[in-house]
C-alpha atoms as a PDB file:
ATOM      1  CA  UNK A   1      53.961  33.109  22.318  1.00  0.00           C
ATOM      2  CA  UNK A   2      52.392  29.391  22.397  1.00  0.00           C
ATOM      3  CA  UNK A   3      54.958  26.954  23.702  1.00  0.00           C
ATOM      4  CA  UNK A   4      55.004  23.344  22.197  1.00  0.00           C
ATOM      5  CA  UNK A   5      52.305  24.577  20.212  1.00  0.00           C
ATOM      6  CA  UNK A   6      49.181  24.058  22.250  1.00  0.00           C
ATOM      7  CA  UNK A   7      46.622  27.410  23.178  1.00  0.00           C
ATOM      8  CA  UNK A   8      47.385  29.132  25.895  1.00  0.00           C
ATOM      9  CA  UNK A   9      45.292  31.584  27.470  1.00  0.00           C
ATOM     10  CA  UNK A  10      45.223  34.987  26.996  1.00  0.00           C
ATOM     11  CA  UNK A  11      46.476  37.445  29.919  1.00  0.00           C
ATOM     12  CA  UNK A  12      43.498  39.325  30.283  1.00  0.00           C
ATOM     13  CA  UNK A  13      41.479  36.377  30.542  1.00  0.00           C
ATOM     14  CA  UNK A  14      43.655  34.702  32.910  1.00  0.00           C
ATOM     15  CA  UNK A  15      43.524  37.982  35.450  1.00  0.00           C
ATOM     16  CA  UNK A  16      39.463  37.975  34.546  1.00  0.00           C
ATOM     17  CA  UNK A  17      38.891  33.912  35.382  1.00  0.00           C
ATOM     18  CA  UNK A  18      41.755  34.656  38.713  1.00  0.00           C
ATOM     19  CA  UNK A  19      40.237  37.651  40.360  1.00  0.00           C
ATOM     20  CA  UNK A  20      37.130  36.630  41.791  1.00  0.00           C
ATOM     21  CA  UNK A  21      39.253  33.473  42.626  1.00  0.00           C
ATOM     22  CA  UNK A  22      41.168  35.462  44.573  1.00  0.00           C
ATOM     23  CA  UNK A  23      42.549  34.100  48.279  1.00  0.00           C
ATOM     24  CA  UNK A  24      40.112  30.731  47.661  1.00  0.00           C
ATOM     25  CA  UNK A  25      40.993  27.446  47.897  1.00  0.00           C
ATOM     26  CA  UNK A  26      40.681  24.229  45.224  1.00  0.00           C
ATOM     27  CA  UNK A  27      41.896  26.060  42.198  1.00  0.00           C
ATOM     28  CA  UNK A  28      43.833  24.445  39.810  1.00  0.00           C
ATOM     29  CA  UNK A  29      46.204  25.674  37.231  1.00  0.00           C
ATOM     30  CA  UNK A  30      46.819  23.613  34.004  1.00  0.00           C
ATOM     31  CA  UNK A  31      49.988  24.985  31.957  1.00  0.00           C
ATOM     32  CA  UNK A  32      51.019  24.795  28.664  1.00  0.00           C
ATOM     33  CA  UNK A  33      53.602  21.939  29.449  1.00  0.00           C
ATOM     34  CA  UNK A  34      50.758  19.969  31.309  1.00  0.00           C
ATOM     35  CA  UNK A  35      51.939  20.952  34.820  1.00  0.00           C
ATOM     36  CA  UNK A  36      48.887  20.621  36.993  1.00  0.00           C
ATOM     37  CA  UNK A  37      48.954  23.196  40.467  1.00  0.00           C
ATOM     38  CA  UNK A  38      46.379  22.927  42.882  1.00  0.00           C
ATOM     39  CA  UNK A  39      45.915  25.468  45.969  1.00  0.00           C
ATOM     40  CA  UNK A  40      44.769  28.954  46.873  1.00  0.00           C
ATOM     41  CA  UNK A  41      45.136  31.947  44.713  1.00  0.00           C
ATOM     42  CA  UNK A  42      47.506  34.033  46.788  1.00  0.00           C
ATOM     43  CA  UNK A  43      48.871  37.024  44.296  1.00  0.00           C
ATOM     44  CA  UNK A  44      48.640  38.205  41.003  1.00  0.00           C
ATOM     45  CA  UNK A  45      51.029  40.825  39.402  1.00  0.00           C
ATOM     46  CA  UNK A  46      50.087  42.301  36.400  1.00  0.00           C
ATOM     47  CA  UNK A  47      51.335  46.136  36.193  1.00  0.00           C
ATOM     48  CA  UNK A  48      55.203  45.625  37.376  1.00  0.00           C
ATOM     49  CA  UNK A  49      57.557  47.080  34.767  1.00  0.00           C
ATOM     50  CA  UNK A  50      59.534  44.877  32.840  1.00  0.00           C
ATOM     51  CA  UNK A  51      58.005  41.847  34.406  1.00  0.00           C
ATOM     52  CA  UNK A  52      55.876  38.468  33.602  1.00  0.00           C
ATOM     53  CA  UNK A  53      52.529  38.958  34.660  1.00  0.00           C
ATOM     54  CA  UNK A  54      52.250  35.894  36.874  1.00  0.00           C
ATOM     55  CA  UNK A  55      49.520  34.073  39.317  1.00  0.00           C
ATOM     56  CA  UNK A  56      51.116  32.658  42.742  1.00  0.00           C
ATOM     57  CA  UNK A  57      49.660  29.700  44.469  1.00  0.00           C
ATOM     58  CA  UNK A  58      49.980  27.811  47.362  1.00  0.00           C
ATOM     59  CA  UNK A  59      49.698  24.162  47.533  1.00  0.00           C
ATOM     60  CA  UNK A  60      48.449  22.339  50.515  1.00  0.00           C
ATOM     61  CA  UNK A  61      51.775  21.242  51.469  1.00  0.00           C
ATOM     62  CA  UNK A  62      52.844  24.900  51.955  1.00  0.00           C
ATOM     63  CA  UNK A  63      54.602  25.119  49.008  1.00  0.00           C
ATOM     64  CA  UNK A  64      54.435  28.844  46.587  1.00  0.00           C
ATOM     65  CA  UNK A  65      53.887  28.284  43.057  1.00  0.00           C
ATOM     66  CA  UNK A  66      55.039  31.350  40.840  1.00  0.00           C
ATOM     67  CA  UNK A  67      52.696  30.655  37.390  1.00  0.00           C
ATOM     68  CA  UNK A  68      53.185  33.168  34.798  1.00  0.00           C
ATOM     69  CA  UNK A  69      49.969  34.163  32.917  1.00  0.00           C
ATOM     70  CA  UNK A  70      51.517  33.126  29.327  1.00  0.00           C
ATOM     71  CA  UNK A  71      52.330  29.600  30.144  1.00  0.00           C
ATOM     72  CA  UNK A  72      48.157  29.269  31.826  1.00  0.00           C
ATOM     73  CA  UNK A  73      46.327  26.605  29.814  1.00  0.00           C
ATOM     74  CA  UNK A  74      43.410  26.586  31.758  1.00  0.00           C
ATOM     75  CA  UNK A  75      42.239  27.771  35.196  1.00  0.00           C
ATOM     76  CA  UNK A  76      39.434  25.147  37.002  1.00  0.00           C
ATOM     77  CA  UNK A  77      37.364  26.165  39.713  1.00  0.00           C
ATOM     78  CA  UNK A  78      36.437  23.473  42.080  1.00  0.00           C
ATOM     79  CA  UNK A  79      34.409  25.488  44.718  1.00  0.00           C
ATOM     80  CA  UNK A  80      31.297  25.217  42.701  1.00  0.00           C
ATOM     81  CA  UNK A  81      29.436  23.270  40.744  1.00  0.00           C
ATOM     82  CA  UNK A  82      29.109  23.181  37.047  1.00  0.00           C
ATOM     83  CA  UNK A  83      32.021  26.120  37.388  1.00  0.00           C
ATOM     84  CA  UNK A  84      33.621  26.663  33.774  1.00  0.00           C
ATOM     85  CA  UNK A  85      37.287  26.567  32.796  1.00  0.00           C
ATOM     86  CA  UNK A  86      38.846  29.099  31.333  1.00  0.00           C
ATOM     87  CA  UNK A  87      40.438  28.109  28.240  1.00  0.00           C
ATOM     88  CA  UNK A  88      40.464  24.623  26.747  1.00  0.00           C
ATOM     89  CA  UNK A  89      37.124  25.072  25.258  1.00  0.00           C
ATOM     90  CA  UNK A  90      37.702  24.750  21.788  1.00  0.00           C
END
């Protein structure tokens, strides 16, 4: 599946690039469609039956983002520096 035709990121290196991002803050999100989300990893479900493997984030206004792994065009770190993306390098 690549929406609109761009490279998306493959599940299991989304969940690899998420889990030691787990529960920190200044994360960002890129999607496929360009949406950009910035917050703390919260949750990741990968092994529900019959579901989207998806990434859940929450902005600094409170708000929970519900990100599902196919539509991830790259995952940026900003905790540390000279942290690489996953994704986008071509």
């Amino acid at each position: 599946m690549n929406p609109g035709g761009k490279d998306n990121v493959e599940v299991t290196k989304a969940l690899a690039a998420l889990q030691p991002l787990y529960g920190k803050d200044n994360v960002e999100i890129v999607t496929v469609d360009g949406q950009r989300v910035r917050g703390i990893v919260r949750s990741m479900k990968t092994t529900q039956a019959l579901t989207t493997p998806s990434v859940k984030m929450e902005c600094p206004n409170g708000e929970i983002v519900k990100i599902p792994f196919p539509t991830i065009a790259e995952i940026k770190d900003y905790n540390s520096v000279g942290s690489k993306a996953a994704g986008g390098e071509r």
